[in-house]
C-alpha atoms as a PDB file:
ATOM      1  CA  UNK A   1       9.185  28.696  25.336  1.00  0.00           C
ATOM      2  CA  UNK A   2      10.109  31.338  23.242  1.00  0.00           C
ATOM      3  CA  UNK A   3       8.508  31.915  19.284  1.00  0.00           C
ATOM      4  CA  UNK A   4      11.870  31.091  17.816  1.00  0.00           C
ATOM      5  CA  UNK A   5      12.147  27.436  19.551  1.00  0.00           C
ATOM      6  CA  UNK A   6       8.634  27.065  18.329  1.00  0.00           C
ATOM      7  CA  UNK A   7       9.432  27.574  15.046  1.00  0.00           C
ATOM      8  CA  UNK A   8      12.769  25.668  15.205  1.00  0.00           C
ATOM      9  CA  UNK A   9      10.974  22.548  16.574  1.00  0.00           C
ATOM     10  CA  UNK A  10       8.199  23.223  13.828  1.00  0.00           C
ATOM     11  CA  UNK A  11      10.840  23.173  11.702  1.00  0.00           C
ATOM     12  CA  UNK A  12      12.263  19.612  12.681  1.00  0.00           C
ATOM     13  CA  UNK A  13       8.413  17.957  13.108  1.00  0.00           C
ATOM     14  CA  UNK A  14       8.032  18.996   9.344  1.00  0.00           C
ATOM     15  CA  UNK A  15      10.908  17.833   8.314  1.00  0.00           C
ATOM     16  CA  UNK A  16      10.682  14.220  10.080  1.00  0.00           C
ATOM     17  CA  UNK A  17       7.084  13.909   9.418  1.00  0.00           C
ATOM     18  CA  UNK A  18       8.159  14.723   6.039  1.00  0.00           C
ATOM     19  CA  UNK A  19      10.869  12.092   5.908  1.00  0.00           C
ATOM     20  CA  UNK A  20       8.832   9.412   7.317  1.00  0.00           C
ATOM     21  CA  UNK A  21       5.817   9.971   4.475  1.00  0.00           C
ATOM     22  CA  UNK A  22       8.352   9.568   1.776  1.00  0.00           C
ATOM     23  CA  UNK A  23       9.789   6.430   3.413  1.00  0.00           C
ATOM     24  CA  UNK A  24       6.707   4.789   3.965  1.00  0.00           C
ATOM     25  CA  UNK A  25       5.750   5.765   0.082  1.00  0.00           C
ATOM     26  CA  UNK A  26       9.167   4.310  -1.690  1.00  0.00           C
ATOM     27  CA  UNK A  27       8.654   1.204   0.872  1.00  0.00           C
ATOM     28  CA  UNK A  28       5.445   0.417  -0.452  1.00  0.00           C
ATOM     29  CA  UNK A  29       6.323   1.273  -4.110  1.00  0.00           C
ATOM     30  CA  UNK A  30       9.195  -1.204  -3.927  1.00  0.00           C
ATOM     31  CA  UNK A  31       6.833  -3.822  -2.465  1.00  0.00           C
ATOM     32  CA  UNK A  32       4.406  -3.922  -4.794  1.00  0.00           C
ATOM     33  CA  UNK A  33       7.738  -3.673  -7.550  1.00  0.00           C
ATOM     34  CA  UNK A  34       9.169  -6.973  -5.628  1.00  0.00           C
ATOM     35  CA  UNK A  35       5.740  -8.493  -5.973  1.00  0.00           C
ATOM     36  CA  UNK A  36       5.339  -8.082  -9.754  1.00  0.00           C
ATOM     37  CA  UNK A  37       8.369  -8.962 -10.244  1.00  0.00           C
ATOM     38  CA  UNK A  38       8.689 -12.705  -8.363  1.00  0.00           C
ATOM     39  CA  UNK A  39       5.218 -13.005  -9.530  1.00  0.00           C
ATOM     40  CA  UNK A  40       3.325 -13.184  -6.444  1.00  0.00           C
ATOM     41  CA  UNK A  41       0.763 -10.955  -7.617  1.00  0.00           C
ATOM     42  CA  UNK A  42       0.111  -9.373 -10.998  1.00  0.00           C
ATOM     43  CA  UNK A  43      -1.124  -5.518 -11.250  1.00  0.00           C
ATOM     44  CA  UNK A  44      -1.793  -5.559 -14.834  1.00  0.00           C
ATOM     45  CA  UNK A  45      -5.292  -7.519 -14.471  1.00  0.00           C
ATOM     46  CA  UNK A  46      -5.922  -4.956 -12.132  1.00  0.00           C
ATOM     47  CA  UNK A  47      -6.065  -2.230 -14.191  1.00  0.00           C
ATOM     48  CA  UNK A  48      -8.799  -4.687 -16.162  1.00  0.00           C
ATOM     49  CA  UNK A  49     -11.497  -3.718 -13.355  1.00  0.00           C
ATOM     50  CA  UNK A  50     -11.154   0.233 -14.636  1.00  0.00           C
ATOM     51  CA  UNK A  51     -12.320  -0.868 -18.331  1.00  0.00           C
ATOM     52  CA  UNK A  52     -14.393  -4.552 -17.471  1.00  0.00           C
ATOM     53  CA  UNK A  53     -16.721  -3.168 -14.590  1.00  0.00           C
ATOM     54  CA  UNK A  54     -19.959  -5.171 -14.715  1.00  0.00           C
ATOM     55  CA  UNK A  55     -21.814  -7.593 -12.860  1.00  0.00           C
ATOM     56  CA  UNK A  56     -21.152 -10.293 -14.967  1.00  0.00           C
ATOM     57  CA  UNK A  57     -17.573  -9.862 -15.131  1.00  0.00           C
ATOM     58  CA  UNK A  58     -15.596 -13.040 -13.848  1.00  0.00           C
ATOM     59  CA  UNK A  59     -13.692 -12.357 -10.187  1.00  0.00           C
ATOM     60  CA  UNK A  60     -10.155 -11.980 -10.296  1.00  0.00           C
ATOM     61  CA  UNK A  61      -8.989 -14.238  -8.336  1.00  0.00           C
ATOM     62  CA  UNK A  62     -10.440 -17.108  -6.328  1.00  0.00           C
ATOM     63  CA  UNK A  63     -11.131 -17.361  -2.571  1.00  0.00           C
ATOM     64  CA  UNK A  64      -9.988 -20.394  -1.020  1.00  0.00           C
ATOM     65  CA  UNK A  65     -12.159 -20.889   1.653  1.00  0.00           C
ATOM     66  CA  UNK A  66      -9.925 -22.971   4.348  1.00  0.00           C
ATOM     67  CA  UNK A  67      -7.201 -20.994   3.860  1.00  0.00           C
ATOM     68  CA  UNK A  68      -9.537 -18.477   5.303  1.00  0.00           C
ATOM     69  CA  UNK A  69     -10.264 -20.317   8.010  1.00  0.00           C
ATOM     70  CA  UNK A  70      -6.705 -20.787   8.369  1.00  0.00           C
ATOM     71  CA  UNK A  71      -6.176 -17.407   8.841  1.00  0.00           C
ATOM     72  CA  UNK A  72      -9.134 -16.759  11.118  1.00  0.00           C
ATOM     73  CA  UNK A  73      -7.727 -19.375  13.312  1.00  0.00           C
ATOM     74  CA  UNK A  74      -4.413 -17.942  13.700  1.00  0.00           C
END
């Protein structure tokens, strides 16, 4: 293989690899967009934990334990 189909097929990996990064980054922009929006899941208390970070501080949201074992179970 010569240096110039190296560099062409360097060329293409970039590019795709490239390509593939920004997919996956809009994709999961948009889902956590669809989420706040239907209100499966709300961000904003999120950004809470930055400015109430102690010990004491009440969780965000509660564990349900047999759903957990739901899960495991599946």
């Amino acid at each position: 293989m010569d240096y110039e189909t190296i560099l062409t097929v360097q060329g293409y990996a970039k590019f795709f690899i490239t390509f593939f990064v920004t997919a996956v980054f809009i994709s999961y922009g948009y889902s956590l967009y669809k989420r706040d929006r239907t209100g499966e899941r709300d961000f904003e208390r999120y950004t809470d934990i930055v400015h109430n970070d102690s010990f004491d501080s009440a969780p965000l949201e509660s564990i349900d334990k047999e759903e957990i074992k739901k899960e495991k179970l599946v």
